[in-house]
Protein backbone atom coordinates (compact mmCIF):
# COMPACT_ATOMS: atom_id res chain seq x y z
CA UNK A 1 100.44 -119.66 23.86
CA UNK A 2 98.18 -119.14 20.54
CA UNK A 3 98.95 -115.78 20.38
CA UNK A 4 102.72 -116.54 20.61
CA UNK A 5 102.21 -119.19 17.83
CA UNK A 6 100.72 -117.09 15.20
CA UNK A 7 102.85 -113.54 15.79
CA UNK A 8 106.04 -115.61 15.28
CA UNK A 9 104.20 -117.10 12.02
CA UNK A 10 103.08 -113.36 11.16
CA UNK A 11 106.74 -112.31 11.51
CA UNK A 12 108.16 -114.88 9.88
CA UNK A 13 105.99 -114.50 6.72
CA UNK A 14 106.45 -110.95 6.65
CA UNK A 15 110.27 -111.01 6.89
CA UNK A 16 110.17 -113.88 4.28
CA UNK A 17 107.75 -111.34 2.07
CA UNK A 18 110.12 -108.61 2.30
CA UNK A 19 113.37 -110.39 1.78
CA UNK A 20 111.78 -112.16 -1.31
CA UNK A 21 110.10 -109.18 -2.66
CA UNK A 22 113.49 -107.80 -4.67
CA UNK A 23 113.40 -111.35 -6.36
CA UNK A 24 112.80 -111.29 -10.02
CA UNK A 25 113.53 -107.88 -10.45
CA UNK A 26 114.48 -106.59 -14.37
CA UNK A 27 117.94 -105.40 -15.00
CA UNK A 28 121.46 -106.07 -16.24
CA UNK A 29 123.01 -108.67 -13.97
CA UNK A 30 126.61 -107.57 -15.22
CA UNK A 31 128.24 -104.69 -15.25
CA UNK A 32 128.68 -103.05 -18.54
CA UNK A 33 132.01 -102.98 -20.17
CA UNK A 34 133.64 -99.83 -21.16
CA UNK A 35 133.92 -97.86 -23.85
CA UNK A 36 137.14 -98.51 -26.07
CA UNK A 37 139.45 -96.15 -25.10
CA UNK A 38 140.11 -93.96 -28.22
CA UNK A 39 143.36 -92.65 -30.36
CA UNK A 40 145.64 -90.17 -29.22
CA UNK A 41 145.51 -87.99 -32.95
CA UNK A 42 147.92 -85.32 -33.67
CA UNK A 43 145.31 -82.47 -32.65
CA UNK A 44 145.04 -83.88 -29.13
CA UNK A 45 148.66 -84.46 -28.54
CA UNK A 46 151.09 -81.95 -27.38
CA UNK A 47 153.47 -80.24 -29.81
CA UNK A 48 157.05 -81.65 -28.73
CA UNK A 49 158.94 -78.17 -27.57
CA UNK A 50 155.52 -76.47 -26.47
CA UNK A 51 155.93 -75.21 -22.91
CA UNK A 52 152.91 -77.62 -20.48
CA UNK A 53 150.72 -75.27 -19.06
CA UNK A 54 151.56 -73.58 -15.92
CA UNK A 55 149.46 -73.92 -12.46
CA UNK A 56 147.11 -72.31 -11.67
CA UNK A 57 147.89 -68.85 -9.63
CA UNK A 58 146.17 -69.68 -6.01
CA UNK A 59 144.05 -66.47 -4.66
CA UNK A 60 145.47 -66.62 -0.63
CA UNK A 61 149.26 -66.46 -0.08
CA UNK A 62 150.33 -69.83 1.60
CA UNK A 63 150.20 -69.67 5.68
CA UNK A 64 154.24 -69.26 5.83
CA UNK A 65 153.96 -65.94 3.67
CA UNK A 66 150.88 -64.21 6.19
C-alpha cells in the first residue's frame, strides 16, 4: 500500500514539474503587428497600354496533346 502511496505522489509531482516548467518563460506575449503596407509609386505601377506579362511556356505538352 506504501509503495502505491508514494509512486502516485512521485507521478503527480513530476507531471506537476513538467507542466509548470514552461511557466515564466521570456517572450512577446502578442503577436507583432505588421509592417505598414507601403505606396504604390509610379516606378512600381504598370504603364496603362503596356501588354501584362505572358505565362510562363510549360516544358511537357498537356496529357490531351500526348
Amino acid at each position: 500500500m506504501k509503495s502505491t502511496f508514494r509512486l502516485f505522489i512521485g507521478t503527480t509531482t513530476l507531471c506537476l514539474t513538467t507542466l509548470l516548467s514552461g511557466c515564466g518563460q521570456p517572450g512577446p506575449l502578442y503577436l507583432p503587428k505588421a509592417p505598414p503596407a507601403k505606396p504604390v509609386t509610379s516606378s512600381d505601377a504598370p504603364r496603362p497600354g503596356a501588354a501584362p506579362a505572358s505565362a510562363p511556356i510549360p516544358s511537357t505538352p498537356p496529357a490531351s496533346q500526348q
